[in-house]
N, C-alpha and C. Protein backbone atom coordinates (compact mmCIF):
# COMPACT_ATOMS: atom_id res chain seq x y z
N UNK A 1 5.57 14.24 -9.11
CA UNK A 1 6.24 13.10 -8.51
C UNK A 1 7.73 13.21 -8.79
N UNK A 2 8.33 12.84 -7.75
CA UNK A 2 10.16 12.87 -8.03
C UNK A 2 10.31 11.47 -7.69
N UNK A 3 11.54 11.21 -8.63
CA UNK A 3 11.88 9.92 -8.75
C UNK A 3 13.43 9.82 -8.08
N UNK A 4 13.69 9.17 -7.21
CA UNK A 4 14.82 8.71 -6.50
C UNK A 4 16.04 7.40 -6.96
N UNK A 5 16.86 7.34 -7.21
CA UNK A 5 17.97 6.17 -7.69
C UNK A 5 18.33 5.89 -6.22
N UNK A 6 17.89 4.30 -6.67
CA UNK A 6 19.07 3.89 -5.52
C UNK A 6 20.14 2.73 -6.00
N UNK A 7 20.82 2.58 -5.31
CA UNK A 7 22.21 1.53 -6.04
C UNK A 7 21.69 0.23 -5.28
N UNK A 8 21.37 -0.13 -4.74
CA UNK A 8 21.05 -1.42 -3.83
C UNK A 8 19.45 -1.97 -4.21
N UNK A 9 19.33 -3.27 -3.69
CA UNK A 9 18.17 -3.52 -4.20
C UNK A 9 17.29 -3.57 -3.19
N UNK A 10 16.63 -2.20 -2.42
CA UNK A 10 16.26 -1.99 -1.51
C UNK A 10 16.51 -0.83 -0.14
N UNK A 11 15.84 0.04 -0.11
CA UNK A 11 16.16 1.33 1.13
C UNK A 11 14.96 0.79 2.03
N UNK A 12 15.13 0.67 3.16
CA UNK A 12 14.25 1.14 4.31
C UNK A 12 13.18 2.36 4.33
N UNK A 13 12.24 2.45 4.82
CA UNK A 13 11.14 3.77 4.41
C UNK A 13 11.76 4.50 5.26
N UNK A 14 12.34 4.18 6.46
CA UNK A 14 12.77 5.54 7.31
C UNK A 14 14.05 6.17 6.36
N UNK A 15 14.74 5.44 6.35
CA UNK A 15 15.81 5.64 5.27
C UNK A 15 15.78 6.73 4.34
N UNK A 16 14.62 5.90 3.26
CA UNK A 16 14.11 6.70 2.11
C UNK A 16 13.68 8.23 2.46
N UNK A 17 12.85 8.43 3.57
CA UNK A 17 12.27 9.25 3.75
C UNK A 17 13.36 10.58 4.07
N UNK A 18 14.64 10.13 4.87
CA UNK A 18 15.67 11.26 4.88
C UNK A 18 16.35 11.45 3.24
N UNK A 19 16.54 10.32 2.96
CA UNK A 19 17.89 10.32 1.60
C UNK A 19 16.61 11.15 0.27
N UNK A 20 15.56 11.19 0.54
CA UNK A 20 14.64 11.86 -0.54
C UNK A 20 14.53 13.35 0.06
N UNK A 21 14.94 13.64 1.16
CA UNK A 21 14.32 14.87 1.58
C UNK A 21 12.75 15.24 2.41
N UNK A 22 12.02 14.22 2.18
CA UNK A 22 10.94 14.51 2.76
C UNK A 22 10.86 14.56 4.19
N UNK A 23 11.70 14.07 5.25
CA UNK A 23 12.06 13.81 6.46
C UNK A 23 13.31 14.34 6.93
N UNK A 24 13.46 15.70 7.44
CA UNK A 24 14.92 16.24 8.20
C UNK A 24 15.84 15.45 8.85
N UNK A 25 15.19 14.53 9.88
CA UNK A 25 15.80 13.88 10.71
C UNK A 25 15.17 12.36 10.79
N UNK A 26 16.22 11.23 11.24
CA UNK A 26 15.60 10.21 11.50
C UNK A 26 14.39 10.18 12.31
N UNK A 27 14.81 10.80 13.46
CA UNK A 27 14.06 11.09 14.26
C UNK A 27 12.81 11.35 14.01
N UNK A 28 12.03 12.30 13.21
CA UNK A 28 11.02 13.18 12.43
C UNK A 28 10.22 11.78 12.05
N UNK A 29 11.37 11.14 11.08
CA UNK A 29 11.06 10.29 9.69
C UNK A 29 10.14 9.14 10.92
N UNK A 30 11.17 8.66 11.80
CA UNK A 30 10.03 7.65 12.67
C UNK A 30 8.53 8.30 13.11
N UNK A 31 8.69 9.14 13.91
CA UNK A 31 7.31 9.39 14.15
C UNK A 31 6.31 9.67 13.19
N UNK A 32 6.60 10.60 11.64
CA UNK A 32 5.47 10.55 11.45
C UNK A 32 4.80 8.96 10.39
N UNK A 33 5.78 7.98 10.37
CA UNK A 33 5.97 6.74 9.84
C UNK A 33 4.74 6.06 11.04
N UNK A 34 4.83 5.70 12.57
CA UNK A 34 4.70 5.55 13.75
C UNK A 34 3.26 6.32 13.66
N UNK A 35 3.12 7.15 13.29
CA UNK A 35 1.95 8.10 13.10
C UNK A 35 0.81 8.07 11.93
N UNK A 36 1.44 7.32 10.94
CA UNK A 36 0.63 6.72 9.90
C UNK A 36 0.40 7.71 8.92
N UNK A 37 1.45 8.48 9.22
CA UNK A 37 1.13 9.41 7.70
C UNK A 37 1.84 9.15 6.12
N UNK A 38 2.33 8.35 6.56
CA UNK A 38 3.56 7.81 5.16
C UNK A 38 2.34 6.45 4.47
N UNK A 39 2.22 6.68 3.32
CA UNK A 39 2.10 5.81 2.26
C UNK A 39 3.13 5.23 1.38
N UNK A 40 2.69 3.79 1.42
CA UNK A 40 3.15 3.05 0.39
C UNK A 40 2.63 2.66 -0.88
N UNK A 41 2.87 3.15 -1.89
CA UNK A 41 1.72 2.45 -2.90
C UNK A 41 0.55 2.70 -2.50
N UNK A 42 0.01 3.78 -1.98
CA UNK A 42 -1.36 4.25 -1.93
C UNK A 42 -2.04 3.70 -0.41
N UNK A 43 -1.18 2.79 0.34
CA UNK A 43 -1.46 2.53 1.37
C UNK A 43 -0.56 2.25 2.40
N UNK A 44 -1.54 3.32 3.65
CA UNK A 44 -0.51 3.94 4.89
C UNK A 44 0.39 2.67 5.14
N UNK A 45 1.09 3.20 5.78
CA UNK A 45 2.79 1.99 6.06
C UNK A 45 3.20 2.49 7.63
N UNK A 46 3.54 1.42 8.72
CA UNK A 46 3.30 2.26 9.86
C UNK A 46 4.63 1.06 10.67
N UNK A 47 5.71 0.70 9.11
CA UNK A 47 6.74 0.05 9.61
C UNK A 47 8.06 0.77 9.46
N UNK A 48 8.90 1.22 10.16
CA UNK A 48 9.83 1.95 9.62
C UNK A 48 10.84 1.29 9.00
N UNK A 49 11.29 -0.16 8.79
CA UNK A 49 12.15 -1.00 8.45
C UNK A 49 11.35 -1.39 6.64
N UNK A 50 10.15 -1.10 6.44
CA UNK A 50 9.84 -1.61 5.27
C UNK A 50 10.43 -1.13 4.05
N UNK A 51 10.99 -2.57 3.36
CA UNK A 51 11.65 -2.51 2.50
C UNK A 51 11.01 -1.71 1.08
N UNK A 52 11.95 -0.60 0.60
CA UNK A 52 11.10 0.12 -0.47
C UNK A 52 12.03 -0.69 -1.59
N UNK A 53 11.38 -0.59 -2.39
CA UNK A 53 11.95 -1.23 -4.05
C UNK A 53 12.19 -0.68 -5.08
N UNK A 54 12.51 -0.63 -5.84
CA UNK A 54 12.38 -0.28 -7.26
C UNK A 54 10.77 -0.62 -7.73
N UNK A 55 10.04 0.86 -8.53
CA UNK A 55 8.98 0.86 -8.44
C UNK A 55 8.08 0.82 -7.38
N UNK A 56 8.44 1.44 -5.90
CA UNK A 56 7.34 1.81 -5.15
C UNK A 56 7.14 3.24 -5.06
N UNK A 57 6.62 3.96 -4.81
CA UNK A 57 6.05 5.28 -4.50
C UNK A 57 5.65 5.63 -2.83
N UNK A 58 6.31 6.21 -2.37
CA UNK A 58 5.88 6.82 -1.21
C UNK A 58 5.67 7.89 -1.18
N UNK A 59 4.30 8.22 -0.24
CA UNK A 59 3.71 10.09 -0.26
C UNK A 59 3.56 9.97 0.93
N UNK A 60 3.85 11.32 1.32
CA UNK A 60 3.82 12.29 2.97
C UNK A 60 3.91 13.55 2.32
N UNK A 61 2.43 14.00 3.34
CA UNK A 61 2.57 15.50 3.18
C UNK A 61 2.83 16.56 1.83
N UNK A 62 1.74 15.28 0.91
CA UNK A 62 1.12 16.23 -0.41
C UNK A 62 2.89 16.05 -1.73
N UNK A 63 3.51 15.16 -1.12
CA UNK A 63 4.88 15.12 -1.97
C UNK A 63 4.84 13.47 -2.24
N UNK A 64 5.20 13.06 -3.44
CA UNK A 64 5.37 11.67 -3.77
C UNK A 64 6.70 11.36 -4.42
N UNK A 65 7.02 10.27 -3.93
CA UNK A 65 8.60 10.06 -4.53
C UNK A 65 8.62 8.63 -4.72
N UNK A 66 9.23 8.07 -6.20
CA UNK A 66 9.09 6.71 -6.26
C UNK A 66 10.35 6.12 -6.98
N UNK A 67 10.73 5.24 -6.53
CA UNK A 67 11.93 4.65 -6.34
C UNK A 67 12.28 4.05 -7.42
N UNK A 68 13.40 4.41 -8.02
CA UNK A 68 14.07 3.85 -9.57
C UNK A 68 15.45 2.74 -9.12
């Protein structure tokens, strides 16, 4: 698991998903969000605006990253 800093109290999952690396492009990051492959806390997330926090964990594609 890799752990991510953010300065604000709150990233977007599409967001997250580029600024962590797991997602090349916004573009990418929506569909496979749209596609239901992104987890939140162990359960799929299929909003691209959802607010990630301090202490959530998101996994796509066998990689988990959770938010400090």
């Amino acid at each position: 698991m890799e752990d991510i800093r953010i300065s604000t109290d709150f990233i977007k999952l599409d967001s997250l998903l580029k600024f962590s690396g797991l997602a090349d492009t916004g573009g990418f990051a929506k569909d496979v969000i749209q596609n239901g492959e992104v987890s939140v806390n162990g359960e799929i997330c299929t909003m691209r605006g959802k607010k990630i926090r301090s202490g959530d964990v998101v996994s796509f594609d066998g990689r988990e990253v959770r938010v400090l």
